[in-house]
N, C-alpha and C. Protein backbone atom coordinates (compact mmCIF):
# COMPACT_ATOMS: atom_id res chain seq x y z
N UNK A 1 -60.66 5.11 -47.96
CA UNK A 1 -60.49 3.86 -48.68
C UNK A 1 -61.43 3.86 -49.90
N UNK A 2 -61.03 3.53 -51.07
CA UNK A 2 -61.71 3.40 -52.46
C UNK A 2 -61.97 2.25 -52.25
N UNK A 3 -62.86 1.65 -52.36
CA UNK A 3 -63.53 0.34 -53.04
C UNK A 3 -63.90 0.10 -54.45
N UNK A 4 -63.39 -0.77 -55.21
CA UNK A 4 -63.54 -0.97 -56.63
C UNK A 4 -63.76 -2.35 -56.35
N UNK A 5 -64.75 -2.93 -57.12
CA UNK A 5 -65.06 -4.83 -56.87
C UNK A 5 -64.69 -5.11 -58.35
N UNK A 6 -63.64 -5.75 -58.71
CA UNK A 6 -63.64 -5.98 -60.39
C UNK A 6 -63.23 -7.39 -60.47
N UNK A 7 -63.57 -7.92 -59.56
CA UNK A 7 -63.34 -9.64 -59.30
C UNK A 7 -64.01 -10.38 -57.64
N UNK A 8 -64.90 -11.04 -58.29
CA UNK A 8 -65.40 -11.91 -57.84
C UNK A 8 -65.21 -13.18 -57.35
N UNK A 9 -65.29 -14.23 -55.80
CA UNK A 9 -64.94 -16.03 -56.16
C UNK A 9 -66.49 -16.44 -56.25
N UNK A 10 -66.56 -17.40 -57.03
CA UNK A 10 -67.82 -17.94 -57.20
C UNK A 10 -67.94 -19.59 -56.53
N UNK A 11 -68.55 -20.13 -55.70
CA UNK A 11 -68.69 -21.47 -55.17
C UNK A 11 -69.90 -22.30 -55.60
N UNK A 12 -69.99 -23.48 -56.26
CA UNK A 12 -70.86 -24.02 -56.51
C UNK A 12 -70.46 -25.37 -56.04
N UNK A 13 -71.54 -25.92 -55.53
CA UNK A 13 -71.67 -27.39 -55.38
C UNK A 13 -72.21 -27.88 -56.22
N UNK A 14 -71.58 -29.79 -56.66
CA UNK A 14 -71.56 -29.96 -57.66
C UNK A 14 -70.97 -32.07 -57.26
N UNK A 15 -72.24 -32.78 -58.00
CA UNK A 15 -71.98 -34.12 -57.90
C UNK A 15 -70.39 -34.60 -58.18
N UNK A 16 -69.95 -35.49 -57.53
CA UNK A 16 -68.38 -36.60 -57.81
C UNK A 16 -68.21 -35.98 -59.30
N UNK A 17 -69.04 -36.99 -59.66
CA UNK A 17 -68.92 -37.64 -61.48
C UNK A 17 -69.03 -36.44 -61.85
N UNK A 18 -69.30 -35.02 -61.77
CA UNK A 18 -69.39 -33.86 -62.78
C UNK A 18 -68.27 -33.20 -62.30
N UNK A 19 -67.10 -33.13 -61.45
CA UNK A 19 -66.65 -31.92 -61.18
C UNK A 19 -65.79 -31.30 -62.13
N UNK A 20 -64.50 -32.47 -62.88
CA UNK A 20 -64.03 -32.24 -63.66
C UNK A 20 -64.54 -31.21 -64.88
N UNK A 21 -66.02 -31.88 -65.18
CA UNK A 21 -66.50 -31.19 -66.21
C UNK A 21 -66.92 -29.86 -66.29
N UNK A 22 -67.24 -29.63 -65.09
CA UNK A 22 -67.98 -28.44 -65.04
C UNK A 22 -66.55 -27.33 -64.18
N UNK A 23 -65.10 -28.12 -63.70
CA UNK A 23 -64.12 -26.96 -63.56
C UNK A 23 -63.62 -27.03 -65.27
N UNK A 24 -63.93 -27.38 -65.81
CA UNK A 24 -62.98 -27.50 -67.60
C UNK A 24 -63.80 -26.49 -67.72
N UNK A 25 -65.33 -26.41 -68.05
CA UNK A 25 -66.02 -25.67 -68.89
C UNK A 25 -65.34 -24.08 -68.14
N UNK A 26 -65.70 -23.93 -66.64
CA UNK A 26 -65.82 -22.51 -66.44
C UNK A 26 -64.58 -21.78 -66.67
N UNK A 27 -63.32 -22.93 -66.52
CA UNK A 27 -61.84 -22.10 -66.88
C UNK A 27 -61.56 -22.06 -68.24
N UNK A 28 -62.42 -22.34 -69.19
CA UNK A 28 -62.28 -22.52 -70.75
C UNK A 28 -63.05 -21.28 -70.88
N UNK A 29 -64.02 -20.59 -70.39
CA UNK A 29 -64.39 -19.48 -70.55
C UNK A 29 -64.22 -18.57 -69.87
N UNK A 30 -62.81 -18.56 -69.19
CA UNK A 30 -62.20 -17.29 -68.15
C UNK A 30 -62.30 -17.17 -66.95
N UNK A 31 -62.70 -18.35 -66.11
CA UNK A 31 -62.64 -17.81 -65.02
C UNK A 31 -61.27 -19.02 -64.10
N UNK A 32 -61.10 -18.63 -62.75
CA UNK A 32 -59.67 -19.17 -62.39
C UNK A 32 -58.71 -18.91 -62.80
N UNK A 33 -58.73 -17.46 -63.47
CA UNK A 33 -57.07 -17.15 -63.59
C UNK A 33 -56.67 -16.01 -62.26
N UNK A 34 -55.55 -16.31 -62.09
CA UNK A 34 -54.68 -15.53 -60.66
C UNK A 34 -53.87 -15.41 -61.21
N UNK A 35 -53.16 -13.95 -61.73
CA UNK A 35 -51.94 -13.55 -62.28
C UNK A 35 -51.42 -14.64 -63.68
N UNK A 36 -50.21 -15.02 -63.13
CA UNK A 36 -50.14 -15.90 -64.65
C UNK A 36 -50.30 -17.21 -64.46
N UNK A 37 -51.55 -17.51 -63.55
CA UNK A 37 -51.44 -19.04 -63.76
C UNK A 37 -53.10 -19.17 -64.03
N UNK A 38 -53.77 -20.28 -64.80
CA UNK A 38 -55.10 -20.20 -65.28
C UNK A 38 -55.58 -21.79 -64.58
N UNK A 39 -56.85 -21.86 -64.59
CA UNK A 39 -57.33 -23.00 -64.04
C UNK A 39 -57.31 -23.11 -62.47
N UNK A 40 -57.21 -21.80 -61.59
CA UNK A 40 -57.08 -21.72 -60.61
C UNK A 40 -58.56 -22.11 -59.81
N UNK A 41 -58.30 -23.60 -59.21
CA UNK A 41 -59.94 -23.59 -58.55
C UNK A 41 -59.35 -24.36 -57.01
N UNK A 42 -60.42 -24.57 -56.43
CA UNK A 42 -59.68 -25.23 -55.23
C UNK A 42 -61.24 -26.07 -54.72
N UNK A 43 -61.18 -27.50 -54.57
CA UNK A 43 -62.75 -27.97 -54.13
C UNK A 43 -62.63 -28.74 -52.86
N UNK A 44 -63.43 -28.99 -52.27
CA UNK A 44 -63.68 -29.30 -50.72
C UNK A 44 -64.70 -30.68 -51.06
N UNK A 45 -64.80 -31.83 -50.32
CA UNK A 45 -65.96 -32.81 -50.36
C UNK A 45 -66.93 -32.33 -49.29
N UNK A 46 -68.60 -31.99 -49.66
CA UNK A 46 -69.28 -32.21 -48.76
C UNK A 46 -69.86 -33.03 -49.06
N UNK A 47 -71.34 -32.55 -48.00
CA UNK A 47 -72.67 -33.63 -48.52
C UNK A 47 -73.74 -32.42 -48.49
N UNK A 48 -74.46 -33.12 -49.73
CA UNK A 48 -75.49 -31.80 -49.97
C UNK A 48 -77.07 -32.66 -49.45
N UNK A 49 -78.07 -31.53 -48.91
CA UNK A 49 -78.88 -32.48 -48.79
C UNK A 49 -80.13 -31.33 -49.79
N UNK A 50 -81.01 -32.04 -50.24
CA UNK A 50 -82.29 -31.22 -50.57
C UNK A 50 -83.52 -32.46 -50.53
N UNK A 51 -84.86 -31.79 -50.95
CA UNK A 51 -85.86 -32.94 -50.98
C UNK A 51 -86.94 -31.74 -52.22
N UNK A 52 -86.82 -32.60 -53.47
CA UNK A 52 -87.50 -32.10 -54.36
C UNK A 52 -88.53 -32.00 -54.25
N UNK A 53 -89.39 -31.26 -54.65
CA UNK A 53 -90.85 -31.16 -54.73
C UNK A 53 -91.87 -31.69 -55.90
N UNK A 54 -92.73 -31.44 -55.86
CA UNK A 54 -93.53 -32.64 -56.95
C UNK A 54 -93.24 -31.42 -58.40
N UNK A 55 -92.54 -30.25 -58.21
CA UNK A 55 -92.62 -29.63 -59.79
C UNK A 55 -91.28 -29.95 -59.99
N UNK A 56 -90.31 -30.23 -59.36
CA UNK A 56 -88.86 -30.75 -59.41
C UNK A 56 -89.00 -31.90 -60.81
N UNK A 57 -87.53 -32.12 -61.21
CA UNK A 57 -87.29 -33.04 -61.81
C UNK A 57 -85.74 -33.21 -61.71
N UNK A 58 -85.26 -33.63 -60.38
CA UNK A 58 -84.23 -34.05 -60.05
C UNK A 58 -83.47 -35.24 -60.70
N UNK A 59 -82.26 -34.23 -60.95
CA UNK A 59 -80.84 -35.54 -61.57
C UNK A 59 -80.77 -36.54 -60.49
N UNK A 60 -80.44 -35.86 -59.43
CA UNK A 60 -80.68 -37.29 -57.80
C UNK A 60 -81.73 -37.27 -57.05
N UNK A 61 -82.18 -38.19 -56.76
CA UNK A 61 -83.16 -38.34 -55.82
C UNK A 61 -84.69 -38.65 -56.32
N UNK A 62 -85.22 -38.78 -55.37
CA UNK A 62 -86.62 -38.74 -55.47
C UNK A 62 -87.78 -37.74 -55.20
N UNK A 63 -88.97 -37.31 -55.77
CA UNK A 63 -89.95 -36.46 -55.20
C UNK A 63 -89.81 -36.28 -53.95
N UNK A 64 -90.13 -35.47 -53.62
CA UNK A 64 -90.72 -35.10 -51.59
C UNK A 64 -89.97 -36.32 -50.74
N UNK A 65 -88.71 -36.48 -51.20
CA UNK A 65 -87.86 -37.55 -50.11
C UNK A 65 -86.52 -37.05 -50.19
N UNK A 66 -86.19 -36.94 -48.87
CA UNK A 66 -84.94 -36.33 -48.35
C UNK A 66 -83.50 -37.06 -49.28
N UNK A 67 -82.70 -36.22 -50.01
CA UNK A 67 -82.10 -36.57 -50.55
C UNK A 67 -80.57 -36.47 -49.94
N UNK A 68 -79.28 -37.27 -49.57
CA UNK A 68 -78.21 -36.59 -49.26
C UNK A 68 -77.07 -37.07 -50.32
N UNK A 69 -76.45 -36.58 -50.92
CA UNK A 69 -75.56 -36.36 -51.96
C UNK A 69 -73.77 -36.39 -51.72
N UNK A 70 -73.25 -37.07 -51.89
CA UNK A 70 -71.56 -36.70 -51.51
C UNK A 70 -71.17 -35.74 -53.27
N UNK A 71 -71.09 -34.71 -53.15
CA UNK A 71 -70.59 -33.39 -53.63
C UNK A 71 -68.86 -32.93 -52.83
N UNK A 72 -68.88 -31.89 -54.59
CA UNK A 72 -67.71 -31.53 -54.13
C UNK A 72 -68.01 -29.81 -54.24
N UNK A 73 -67.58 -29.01 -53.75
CA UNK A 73 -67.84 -27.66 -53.83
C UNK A 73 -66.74 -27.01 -54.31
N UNK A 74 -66.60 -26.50 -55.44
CA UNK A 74 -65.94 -25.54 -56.54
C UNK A 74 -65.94 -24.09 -56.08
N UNK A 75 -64.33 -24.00 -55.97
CA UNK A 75 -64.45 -22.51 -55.79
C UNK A 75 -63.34 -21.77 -56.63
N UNK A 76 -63.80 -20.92 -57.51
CA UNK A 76 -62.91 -20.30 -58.17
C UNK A 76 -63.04 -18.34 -58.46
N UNK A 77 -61.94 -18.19 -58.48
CA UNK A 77 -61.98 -16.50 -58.67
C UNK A 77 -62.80 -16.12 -60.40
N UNK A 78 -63.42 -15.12 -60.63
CA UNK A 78 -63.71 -14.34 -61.96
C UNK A 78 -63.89 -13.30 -62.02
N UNK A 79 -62.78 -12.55 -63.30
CA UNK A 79 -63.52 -10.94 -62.96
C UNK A 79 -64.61 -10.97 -63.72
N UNK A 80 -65.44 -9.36 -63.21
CA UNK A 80 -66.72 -8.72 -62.75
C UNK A 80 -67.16 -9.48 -64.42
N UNK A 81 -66.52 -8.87 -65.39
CA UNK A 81 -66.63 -8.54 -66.57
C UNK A 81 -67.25 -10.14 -67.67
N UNK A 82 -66.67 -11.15 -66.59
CA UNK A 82 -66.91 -12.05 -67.31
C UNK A 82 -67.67 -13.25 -66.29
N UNK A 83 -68.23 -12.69 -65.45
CA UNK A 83 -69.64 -13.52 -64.35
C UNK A 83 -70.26 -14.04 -65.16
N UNK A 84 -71.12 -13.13 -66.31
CA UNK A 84 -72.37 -13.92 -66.91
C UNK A 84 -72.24 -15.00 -67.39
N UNK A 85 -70.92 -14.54 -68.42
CA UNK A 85 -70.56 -15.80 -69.23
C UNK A 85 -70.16 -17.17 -68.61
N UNK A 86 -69.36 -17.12 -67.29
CA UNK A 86 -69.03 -18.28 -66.55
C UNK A 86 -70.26 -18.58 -66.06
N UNK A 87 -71.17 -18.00 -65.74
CA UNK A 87 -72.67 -18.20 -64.68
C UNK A 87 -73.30 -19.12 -65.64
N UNK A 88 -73.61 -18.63 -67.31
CA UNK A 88 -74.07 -19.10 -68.30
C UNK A 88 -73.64 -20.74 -68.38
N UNK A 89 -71.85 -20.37 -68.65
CA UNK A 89 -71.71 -21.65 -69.15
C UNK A 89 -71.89 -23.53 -68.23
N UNK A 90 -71.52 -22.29 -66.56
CA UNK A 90 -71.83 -23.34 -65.49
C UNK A 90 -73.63 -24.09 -65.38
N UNK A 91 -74.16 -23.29 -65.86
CA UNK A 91 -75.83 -23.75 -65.39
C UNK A 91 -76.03 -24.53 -66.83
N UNK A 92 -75.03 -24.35 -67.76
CA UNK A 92 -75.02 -25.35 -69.26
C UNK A 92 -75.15 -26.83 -68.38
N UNK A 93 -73.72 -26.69 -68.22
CA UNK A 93 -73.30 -28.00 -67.96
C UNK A 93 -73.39 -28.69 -66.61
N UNK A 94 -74.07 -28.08 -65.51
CA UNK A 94 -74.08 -28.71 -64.11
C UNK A 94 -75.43 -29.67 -64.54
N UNK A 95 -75.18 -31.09 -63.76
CA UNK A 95 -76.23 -31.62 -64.07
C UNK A 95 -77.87 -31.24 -63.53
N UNK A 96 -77.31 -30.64 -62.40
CA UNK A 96 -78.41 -29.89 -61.23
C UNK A 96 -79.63 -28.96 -62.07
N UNK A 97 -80.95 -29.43 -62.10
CA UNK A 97 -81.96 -28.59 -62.40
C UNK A 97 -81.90 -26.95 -61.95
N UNK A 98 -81.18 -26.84 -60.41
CA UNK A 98 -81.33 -25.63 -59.98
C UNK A 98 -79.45 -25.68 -58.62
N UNK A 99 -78.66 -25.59 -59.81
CA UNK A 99 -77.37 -25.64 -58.73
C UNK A 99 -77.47 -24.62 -58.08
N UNK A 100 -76.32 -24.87 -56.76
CA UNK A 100 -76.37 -23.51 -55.52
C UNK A 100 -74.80 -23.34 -56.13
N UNK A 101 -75.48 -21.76 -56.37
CA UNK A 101 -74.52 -20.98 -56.96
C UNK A 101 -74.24 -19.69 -56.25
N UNK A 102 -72.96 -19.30 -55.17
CA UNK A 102 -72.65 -18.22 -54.24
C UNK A 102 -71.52 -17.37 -55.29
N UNK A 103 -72.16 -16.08 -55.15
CA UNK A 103 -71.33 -15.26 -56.21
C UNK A 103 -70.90 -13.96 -55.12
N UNK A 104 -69.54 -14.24 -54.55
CA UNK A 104 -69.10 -13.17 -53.36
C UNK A 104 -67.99 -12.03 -53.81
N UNK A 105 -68.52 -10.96 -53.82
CA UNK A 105 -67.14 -10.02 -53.82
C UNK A 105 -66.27 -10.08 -53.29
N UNK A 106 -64.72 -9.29 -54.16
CA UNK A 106 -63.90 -9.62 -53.04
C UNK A 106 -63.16 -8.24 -53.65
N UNK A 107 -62.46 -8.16 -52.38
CA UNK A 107 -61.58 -6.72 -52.30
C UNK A 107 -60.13 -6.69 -52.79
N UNK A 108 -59.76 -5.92 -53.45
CA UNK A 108 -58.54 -6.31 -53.80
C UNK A 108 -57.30 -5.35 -52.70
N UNK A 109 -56.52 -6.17 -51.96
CA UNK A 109 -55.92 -5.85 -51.26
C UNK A 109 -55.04 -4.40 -51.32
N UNK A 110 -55.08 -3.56 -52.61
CA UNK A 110 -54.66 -2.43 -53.17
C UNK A 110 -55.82 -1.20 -52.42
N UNK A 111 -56.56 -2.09 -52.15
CA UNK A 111 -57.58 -0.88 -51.55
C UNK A 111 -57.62 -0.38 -50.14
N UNK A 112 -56.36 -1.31 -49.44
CA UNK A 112 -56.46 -1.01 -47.91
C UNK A 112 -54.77 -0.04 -47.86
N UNK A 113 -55.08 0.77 -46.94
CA UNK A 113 -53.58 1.43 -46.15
C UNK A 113 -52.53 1.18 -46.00
């Protein structure tokens, strides 16, 4: 079996009020396309929790107090070639000081038997 990774899905969580904005930006700079269709993302509602620290300067919440968030989690495909630039343009525009950003390989089904 050859393994070649030349596309990536990337998942970020990401406040209500931003999701729109921040799926426009990353499919305006290439990522979410699947064959011939573009803007390909798919999002889930969670709840995010964190508790900033006193060097924090959190969009939500408060210092050293448990924060829980209703988020939506963004998941969209990108090839290899164009990560940075989507990585770039997502940490532009997420309101998050430090978003959780999962960047997973994926196999392209041409590679199995």
């Amino acid at each position: 079996m050859s393994i070649n990774i030349s596309r990536v899905k990337i998942f970020v969580t990401i406040p209500l009020e931003s999701v729109e904005e921040v799926r426009t930006a990353v499919c305006e700079v290439g990522a979410g396309i699947i064959g011939d269709y573009t803007y390909c993302t798919s999002s889930t509602k969670s709840v995010g929790t964190f508790i900033p620290n006193d060097n924090a300067n959190p969009y939500i919440g408060e210092k050293n107090s448990l924060e829980f968030v209703e988020e939506e989690k963004l998941e969209f495909v990108c090839d290899v070639d164009k990560v940075k630039t989507v990585i770039s343009k997502l940490r532009k525009i997420h309101p998050y000081e430090e978003p959780a950003i999962d960047i997973i390989p994926l196999l392209n089904e041409k590679s199995f038997k």
